[in-house]
N, C-alpha and C. Protein backbone atom coordinates (compact mmCIF):
# COMPACT_ATOMS: atom_id res chain seq x y z
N UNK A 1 11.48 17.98 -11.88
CA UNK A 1 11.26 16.54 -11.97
C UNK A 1 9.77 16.24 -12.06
N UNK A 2 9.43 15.33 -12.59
CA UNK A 2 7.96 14.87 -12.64
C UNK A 2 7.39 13.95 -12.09
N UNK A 3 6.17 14.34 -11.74
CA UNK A 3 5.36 13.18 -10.51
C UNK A 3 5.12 11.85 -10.59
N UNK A 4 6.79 11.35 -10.29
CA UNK A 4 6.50 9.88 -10.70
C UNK A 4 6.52 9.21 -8.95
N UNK A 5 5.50 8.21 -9.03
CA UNK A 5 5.58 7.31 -7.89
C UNK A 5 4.72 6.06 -8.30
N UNK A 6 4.91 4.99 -7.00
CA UNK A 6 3.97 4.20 -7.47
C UNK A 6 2.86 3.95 -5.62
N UNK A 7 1.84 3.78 -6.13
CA UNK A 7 0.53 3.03 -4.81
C UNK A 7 0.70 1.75 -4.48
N UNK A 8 0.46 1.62 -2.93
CA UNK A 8 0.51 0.13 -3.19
C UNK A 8 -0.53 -0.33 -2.11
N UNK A 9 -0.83 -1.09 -2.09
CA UNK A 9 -2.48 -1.43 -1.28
C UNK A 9 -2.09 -3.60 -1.08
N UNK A 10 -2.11 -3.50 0.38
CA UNK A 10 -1.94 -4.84 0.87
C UNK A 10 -3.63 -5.00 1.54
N UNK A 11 -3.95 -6.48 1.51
CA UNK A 11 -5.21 -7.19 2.21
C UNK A 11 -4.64 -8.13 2.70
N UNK A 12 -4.96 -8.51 3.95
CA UNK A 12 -4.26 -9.66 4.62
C UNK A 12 -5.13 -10.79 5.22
N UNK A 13 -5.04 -11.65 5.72
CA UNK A 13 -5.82 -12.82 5.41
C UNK A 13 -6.04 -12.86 6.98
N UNK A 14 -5.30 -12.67 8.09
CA UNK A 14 -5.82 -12.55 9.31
C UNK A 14 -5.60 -11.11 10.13
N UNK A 15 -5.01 -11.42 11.50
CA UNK A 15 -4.41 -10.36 12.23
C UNK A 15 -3.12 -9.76 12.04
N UNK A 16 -2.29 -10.99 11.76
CA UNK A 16 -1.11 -10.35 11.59
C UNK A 16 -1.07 -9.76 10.52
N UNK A 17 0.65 -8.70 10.37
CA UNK A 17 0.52 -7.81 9.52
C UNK A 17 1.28 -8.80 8.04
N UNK A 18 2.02 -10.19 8.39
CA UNK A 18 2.57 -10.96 7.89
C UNK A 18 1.67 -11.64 6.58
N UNK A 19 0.22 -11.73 7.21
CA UNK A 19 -0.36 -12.13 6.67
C UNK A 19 -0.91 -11.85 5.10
N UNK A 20 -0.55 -11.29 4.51
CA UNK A 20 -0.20 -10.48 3.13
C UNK A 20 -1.22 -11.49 2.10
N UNK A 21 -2.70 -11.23 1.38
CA UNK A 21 -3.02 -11.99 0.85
C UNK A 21 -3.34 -11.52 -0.40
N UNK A 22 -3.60 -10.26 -0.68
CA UNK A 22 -3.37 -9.45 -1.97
C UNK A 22 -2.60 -8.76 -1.96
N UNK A 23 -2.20 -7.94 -3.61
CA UNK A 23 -1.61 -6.59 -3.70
C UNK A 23 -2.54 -5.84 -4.92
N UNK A 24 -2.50 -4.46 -5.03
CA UNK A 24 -2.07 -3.99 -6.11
C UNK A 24 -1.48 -2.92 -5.82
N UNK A 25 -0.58 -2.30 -7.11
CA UNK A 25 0.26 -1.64 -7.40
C UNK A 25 -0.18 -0.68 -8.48
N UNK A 26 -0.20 0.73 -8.53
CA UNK A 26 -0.79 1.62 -9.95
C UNK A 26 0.51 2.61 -9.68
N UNK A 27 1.28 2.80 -10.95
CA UNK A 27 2.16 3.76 -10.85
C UNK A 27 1.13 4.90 -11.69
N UNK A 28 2.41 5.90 -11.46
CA UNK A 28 1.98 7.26 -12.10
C UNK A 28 3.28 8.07 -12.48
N UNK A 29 3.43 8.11 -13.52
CA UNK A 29 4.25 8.74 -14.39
C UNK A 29 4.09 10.24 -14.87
N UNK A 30 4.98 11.10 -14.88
CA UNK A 30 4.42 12.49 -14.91
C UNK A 30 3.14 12.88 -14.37
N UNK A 31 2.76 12.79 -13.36
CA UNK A 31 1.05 12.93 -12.80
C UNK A 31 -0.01 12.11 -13.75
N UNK A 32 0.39 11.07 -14.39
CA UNK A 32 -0.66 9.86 -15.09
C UNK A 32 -0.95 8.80 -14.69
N UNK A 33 -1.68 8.01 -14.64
CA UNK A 33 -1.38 6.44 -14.28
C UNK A 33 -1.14 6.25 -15.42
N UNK A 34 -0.36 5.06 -15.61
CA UNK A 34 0.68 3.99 -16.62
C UNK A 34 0.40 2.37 -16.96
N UNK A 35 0.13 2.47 -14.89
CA UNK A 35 -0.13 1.20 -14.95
C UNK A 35 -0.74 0.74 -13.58
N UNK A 36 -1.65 -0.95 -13.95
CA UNK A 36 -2.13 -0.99 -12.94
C UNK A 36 -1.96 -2.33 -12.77
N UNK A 37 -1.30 -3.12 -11.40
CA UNK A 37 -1.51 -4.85 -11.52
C UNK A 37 -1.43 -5.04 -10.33
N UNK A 38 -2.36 -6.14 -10.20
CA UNK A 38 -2.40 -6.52 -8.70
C UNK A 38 -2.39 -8.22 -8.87
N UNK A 39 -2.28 -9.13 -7.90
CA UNK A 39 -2.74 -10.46 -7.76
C UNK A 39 -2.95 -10.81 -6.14
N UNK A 40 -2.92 -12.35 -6.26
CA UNK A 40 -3.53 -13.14 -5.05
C UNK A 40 -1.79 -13.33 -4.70
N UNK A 41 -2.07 -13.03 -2.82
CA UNK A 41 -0.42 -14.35 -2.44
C UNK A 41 -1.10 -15.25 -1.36
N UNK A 42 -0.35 -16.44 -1.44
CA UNK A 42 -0.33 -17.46 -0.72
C UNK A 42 0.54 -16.81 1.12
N UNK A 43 -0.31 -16.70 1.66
CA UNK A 43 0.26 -16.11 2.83
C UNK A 43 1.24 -16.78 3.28
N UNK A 44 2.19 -16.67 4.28
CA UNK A 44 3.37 -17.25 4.72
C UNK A 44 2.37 -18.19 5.88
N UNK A 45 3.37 -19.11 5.97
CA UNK A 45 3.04 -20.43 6.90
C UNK A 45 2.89 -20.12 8.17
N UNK A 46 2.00 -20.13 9.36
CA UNK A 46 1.83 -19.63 10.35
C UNK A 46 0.93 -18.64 10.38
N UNK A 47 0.85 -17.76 9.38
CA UNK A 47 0.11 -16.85 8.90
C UNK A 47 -0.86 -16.80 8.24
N UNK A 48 -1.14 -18.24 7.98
CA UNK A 48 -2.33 -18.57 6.54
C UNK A 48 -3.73 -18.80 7.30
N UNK A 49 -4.02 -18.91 8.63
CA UNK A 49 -5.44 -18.36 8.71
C UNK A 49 -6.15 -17.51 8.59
N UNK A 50 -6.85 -17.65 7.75
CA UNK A 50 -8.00 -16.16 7.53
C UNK A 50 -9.00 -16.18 8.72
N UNK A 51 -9.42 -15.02 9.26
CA UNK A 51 -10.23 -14.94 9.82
C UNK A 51 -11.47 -14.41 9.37
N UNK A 52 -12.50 -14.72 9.91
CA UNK A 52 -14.07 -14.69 9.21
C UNK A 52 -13.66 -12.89 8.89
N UNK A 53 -13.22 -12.49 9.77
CA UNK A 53 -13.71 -10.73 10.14
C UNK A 53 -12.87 -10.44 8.52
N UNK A 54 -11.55 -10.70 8.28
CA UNK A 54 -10.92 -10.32 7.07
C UNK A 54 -12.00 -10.38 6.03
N UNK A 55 -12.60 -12.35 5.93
CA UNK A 55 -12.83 -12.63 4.52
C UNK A 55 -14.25 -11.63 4.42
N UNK A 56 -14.75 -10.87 5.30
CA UNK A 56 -15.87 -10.36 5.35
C UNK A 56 -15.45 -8.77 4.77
N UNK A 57 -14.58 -8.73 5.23
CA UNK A 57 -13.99 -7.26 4.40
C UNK A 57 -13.62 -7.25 3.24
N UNK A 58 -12.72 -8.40 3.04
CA UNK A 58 -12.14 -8.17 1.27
C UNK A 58 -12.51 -9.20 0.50
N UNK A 59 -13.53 -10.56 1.13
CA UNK A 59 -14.27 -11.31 0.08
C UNK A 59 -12.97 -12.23 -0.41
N UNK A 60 -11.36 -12.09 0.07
CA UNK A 60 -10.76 -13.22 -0.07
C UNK A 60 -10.67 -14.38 0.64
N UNK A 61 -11.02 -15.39 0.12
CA UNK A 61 -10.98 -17.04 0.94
C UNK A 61 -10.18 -17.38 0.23
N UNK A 62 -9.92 -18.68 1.04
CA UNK A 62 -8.25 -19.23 1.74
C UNK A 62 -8.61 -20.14 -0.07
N UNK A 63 -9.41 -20.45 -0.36
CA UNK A 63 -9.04 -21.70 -1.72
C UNK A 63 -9.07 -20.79 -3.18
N UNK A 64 -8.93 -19.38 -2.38
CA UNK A 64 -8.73 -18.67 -3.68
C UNK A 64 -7.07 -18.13 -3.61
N UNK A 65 -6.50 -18.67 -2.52
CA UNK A 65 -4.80 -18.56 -2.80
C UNK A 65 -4.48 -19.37 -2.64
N UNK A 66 -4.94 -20.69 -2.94
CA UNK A 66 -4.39 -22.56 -2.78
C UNK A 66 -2.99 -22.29 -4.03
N UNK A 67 -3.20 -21.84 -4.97
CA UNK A 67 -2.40 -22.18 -6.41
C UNK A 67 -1.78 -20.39 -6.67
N UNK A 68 -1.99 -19.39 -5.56
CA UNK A 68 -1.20 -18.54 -5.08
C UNK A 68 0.00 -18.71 -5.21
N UNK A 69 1.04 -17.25 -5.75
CA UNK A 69 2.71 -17.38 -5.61
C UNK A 69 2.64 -16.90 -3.84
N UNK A 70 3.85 -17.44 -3.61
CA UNK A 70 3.58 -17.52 -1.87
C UNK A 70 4.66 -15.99 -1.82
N UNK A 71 5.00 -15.56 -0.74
CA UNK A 71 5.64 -14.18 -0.48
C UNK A 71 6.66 -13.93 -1.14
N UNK A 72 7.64 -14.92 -0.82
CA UNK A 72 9.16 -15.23 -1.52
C UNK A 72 8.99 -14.79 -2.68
N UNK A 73 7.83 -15.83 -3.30
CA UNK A 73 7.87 -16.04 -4.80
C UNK A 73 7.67 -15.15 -5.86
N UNK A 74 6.78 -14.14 -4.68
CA UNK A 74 6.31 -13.11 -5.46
C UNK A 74 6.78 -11.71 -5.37
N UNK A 75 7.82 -11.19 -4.79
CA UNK A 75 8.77 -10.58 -4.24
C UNK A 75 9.32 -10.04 -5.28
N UNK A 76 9.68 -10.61 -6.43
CA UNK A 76 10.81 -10.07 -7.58
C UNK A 76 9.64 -9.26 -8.34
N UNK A 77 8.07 -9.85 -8.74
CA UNK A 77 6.88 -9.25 -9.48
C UNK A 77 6.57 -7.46 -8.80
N UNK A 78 6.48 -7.50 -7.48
CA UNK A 78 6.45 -6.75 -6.45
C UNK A 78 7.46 -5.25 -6.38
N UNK A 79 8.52 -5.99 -6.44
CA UNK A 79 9.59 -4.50 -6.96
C UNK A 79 9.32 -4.07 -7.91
N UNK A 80 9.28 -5.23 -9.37
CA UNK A 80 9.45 -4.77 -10.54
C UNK A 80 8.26 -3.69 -10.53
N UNK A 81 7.45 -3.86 -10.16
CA UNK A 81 5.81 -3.37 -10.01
C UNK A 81 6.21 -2.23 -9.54
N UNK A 82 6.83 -1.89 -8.65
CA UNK A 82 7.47 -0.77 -7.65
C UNK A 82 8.28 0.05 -8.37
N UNK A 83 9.45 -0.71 -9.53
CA UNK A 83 10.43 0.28 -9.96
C UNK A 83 11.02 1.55 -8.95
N UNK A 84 11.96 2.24 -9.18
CA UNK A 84 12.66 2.89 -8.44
C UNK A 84 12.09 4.13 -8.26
N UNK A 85 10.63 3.80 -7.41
CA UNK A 85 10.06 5.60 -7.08
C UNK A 85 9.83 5.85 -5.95
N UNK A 86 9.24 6.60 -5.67
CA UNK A 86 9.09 6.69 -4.03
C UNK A 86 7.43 5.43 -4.03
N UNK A 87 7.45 5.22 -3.01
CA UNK A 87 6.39 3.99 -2.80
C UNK A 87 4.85 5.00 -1.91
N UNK A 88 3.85 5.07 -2.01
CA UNK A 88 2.81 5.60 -1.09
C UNK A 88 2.01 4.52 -0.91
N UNK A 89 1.08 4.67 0.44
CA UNK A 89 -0.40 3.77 0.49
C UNK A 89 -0.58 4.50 1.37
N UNK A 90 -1.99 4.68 1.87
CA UNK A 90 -3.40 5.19 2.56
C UNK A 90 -3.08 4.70 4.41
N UNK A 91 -1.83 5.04 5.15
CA UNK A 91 -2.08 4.24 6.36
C UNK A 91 -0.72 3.90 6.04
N UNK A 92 0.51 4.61 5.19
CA UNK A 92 1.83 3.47 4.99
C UNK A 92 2.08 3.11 6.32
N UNK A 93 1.91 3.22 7.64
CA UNK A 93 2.28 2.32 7.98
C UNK A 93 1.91 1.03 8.81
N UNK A 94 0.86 0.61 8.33
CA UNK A 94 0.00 -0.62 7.73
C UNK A 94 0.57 -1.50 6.96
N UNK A 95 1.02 -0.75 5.46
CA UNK A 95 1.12 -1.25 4.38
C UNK A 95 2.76 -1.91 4.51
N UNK A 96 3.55 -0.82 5.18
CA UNK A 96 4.80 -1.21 4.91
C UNK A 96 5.24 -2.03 6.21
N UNK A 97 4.09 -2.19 6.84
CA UNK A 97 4.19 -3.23 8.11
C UNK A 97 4.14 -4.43 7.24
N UNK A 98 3.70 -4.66 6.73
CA UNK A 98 3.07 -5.84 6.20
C UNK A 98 3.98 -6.40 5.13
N UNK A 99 5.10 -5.10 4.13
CA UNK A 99 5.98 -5.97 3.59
C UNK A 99 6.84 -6.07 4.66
N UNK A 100 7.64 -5.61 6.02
CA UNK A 100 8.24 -5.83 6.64
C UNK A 100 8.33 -6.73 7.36
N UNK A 101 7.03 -7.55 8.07
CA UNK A 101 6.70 -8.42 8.50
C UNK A 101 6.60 -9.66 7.76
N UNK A 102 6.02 -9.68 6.69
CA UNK A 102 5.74 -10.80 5.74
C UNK A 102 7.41 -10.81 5.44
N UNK A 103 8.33 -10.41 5.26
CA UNK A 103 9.66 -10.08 5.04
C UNK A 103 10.35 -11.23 5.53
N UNK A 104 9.70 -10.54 7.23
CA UNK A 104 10.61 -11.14 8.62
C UNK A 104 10.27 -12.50 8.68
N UNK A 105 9.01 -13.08 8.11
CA UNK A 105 8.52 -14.39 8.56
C UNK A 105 8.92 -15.31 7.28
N UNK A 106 9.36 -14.92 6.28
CA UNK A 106 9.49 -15.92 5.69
C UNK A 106 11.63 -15.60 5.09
N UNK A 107 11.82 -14.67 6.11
CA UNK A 107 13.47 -15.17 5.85
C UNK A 107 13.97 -14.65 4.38
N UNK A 108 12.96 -13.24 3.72
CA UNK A 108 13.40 -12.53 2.54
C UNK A 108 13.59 -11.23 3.23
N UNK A 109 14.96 -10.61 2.60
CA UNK A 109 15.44 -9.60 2.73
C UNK A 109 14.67 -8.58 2.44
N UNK A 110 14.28 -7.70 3.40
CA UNK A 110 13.56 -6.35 3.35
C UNK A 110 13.63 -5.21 2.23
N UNK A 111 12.86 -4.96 1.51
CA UNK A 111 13.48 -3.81 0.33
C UNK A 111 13.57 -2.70 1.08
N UNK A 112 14.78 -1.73 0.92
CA UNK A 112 14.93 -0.93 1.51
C UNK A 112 14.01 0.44 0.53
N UNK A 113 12.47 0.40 0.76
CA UNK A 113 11.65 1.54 0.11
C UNK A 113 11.59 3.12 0.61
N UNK A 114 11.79 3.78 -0.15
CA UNK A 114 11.09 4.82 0.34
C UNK A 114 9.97 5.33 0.00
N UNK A 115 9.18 6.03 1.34
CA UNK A 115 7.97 5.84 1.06
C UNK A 115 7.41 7.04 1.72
N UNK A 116 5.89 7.07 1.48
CA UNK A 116 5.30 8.40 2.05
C UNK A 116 3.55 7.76 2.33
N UNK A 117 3.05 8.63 2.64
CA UNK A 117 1.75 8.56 3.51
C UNK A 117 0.32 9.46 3.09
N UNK A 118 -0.33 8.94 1.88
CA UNK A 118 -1.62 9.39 1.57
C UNK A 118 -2.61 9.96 2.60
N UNK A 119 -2.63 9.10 3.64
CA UNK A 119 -3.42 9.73 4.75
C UNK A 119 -2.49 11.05 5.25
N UNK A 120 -1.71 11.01 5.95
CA UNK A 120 -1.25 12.23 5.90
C UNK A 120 -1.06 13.03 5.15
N UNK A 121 -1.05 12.86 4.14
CA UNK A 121 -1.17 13.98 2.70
C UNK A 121 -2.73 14.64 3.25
N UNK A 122 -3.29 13.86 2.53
CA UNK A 122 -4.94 13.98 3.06
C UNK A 122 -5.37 15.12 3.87
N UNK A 123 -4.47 14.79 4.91
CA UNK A 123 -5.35 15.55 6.76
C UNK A 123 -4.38 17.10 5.76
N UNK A 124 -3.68 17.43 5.41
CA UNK A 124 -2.55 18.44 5.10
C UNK A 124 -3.10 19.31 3.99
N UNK A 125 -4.35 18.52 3.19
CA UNK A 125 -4.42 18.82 1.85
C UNK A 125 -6.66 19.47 1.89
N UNK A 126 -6.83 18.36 2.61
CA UNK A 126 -8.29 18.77 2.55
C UNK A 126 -9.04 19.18 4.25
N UNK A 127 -10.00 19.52 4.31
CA UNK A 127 -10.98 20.00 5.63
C UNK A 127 -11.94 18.73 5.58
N UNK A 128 -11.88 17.64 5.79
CA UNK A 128 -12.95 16.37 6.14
C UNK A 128 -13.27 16.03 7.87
N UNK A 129 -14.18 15.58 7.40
CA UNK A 129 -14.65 15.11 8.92
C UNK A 129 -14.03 13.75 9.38
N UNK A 130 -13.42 13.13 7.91
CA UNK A 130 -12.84 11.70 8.32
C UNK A 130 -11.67 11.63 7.00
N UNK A 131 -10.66 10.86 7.00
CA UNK A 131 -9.89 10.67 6.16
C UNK A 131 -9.51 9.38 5.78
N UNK A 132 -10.85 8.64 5.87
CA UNK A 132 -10.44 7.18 5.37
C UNK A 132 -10.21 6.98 4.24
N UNK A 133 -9.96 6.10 3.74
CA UNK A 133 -9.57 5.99 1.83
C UNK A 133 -11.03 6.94 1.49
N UNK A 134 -12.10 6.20 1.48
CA UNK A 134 -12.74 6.42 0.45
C UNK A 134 -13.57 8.06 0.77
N UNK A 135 -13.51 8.24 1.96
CA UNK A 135 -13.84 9.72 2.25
C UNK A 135 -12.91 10.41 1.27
N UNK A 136 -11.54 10.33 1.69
CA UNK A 136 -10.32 11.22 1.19
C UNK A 136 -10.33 11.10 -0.71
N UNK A 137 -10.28 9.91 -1.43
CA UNK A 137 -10.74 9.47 -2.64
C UNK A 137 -11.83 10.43 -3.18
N UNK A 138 -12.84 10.50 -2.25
CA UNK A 138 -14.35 11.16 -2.85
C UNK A 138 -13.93 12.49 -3.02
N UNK A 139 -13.08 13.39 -2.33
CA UNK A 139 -12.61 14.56 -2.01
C UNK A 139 -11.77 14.79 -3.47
N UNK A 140 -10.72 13.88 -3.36
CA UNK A 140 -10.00 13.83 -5.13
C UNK A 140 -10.84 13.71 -6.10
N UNK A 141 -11.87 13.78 -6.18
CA UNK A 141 -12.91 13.03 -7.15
C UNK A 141 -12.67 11.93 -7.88
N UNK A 142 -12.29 10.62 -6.54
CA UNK A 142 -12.75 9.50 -7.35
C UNK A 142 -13.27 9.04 -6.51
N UNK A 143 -15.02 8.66 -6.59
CA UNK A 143 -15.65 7.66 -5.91
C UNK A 143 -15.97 6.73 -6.60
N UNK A 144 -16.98 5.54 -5.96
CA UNK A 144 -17.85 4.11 -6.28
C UNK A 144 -16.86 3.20 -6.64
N UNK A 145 -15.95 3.36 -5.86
CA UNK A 145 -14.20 2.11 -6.23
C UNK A 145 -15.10 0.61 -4.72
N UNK A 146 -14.70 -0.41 -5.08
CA UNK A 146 -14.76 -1.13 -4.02
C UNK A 146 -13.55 -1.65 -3.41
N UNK A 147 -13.84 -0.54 -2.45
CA UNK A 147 -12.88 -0.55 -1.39
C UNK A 147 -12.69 -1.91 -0.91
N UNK A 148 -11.73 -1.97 -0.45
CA UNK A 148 -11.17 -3.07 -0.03
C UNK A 148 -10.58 -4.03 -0.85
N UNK A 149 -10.64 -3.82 -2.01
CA UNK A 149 -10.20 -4.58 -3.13
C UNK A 149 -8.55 -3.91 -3.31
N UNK A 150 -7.94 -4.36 -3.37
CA UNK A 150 -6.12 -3.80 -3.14
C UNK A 150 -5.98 -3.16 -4.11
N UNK A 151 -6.16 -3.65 -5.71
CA UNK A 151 -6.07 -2.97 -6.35
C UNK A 151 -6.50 -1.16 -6.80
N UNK A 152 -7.76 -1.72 -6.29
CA UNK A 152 -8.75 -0.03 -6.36
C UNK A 152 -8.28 0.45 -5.58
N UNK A 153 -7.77 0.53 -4.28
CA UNK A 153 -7.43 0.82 -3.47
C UNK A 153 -6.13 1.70 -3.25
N UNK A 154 -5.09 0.76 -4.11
CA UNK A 154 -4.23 1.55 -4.89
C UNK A 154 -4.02 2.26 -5.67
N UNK A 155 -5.29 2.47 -6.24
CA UNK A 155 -5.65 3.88 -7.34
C UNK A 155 -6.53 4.86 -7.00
N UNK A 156 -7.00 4.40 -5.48
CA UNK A 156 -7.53 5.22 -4.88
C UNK A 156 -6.41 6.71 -3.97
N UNK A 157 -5.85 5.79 -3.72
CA UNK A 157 -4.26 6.29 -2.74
C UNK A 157 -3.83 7.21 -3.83
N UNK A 158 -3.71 6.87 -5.26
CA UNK A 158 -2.71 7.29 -6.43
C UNK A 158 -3.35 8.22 -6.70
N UNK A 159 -4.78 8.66 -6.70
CA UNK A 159 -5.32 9.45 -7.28
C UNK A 159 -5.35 10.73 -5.95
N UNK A 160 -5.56 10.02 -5.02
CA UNK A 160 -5.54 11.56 -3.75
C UNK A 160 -4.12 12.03 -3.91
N UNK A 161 -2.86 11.67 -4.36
CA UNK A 161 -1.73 12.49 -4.30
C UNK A 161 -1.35 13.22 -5.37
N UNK A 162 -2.23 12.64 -6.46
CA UNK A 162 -2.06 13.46 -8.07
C UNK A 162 -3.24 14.76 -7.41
N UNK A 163 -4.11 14.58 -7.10
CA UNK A 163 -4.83 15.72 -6.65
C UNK A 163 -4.58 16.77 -5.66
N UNK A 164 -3.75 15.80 -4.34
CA UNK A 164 -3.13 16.79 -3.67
C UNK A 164 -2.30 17.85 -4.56
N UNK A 165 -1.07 17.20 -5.47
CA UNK A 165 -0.02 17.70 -5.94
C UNK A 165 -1.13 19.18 -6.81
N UNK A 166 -1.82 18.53 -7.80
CA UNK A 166 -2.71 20.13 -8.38
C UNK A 166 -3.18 21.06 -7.35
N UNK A 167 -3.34 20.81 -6.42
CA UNK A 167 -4.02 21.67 -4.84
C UNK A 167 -3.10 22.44 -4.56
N UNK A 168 -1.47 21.80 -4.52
CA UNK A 168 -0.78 22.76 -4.20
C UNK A 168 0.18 22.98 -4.89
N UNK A 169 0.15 22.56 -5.84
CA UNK A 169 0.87 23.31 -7.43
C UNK A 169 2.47 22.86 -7.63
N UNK A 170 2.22 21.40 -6.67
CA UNK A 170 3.57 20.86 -7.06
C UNK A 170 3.58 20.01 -8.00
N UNK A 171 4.86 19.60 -7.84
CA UNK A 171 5.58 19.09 -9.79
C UNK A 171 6.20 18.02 -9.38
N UNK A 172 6.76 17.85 -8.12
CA UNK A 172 6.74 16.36 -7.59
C UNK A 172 6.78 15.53 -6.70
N UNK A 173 7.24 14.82 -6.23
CA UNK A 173 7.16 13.86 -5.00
C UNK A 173 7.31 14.99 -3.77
N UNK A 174 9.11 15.10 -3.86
CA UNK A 174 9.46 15.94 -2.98
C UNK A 174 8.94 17.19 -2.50
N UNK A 175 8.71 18.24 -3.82
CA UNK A 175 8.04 19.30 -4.36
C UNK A 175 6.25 19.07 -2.77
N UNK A 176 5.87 18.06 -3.13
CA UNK A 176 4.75 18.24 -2.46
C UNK A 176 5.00 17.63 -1.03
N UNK A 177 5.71 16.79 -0.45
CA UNK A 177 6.23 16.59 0.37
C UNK A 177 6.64 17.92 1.49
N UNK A 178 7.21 18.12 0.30
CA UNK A 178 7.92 19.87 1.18
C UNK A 178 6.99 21.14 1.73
N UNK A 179 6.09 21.08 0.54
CA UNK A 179 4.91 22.03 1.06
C UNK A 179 3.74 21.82 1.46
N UNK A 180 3.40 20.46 2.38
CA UNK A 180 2.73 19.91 3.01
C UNK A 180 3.36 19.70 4.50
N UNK A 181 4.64 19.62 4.87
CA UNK A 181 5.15 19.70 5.67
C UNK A 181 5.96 18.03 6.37
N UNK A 182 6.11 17.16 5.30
CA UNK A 182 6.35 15.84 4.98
C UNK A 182 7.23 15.70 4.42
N UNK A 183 7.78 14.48 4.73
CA UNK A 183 9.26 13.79 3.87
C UNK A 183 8.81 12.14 3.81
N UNK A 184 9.95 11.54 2.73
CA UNK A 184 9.86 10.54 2.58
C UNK A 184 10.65 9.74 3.65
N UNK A 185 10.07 8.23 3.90
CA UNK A 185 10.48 7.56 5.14
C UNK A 185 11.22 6.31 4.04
N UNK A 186 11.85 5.78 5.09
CA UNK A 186 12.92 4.76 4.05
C UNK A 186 12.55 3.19 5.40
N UNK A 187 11.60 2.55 4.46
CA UNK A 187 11.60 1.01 5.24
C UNK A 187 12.90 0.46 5.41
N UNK A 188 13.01 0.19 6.62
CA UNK A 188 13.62 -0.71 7.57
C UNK A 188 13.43 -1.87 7.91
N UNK A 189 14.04 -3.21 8.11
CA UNK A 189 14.24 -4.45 8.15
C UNK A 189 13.34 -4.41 9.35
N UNK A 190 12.54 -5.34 9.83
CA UNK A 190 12.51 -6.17 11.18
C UNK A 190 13.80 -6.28 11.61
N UNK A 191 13.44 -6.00 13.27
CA UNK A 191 14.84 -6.31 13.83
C UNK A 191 14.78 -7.70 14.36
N UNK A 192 16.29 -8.12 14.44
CA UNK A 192 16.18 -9.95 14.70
C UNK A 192 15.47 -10.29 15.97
N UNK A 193 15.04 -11.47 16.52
CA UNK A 193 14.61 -11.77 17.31
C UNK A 193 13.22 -11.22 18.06
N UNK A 194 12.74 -10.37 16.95
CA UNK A 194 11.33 -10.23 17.47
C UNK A 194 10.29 -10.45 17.08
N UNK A 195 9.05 -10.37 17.50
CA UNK A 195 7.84 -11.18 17.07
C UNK A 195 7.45 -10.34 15.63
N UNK A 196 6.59 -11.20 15.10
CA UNK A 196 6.26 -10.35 13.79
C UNK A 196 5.04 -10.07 14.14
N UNK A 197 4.56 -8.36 14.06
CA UNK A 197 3.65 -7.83 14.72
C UNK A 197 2.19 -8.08 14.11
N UNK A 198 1.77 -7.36 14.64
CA UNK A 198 -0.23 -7.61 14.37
C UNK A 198 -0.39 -6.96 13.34
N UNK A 199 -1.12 -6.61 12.39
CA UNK A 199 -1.81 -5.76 11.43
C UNK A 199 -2.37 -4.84 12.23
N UNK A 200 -2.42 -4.17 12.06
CA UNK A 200 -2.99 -2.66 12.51
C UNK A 200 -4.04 -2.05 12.07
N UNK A 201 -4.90 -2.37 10.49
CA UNK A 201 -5.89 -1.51 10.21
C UNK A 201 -6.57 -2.51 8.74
């Protein structure tokens, strides 16, 4: 089978993980990228304060998602973007906090993804002193991306697992999964009646 998956890279507008204010998405098709799209969302209601500390990291302010598709809306763009592969990001579970949560708060059904974990690829694949995106990225040889930008971010993620996979001479998802010592995880709904949690990273 061939190394198809897609990256996905969330920025969120405050603490919570609900707070969902970018995406992008870069698939990779036979070990290629294909494609790359990201946009702005209108965070869910309750959730729409930005805090200084965010807009200082990813340079998004609140009147640059006034005319934003809000979570719901943008949900169907989001799969399609996703197609039926295994899903990765840098920290998935950050990332898949954040569709789970943003999920839970606005009353849309959870995609049931499966998914895997760049950073743990990472710690499995290289000898670094740190494994943050852009350490782990520089290691794949891709640097000077601006981080924090969702999109790059997501081709940052995409590019450390096409590199892992040549490192260890796999052919695909599973294939490298297996000889890293990893499997794919399958997102799960929020369970009812509980708070929708913090962002984490």
């Amino acid at each position: 089978m061939p190394l198809d998956f897609a990256a996905v890279d969330f920025e969120t507008a405050g603490p919570t993980a609900a707070s969902a204010c970018s995406v992008g998405v870069v698939v990779v098709e036979d070990g290629r990228i294909t494609d790359r799209v990201g946009w702005l969302i209108r965070p869910p209601a309750g959730h729409d304060v930005f805090s200084e500390w965010n807009i200082r990291v990813h340079g998004i302010t609140p009147d640059r998602v006034v005319d934003a598709l809000s979570w719901a809306d943008q949900m169907e763009h989001l799969l399609a973007a996703l197609g039926n592969r295994p899903v990765v990001a840098h920290n998935a579970r950050f990332d898949m906090g954040v569709i789970r949560a943003a999920c839970f708060a606005t009353g849309v059904r959870t995609p049931p993804l499966d998914y895997f974990c760049s950073l743990r690829l990472a710690r499995r694949t290289y000898a670094l002193t740190s494994y943050r995106l852009p350490v782990a990225a520089m290691a794949a040889g891709f640097e000077d991306f601006p981080h924090h930008d969702a999109l790059a971010d997501a081709e940052a993620c995409a590019r450390i697992v096409v590199h892992a996979a040549e490192r260890h001479g796999a052919e695909d998802v599973d294939g490298l999964l297996e000889t890293v010592g990893e499997r794919l995880n399958r997102l799960q709904p929020q369970a009812p009646h509980t708070s929708v949690p913090m962002a984490f990273a």
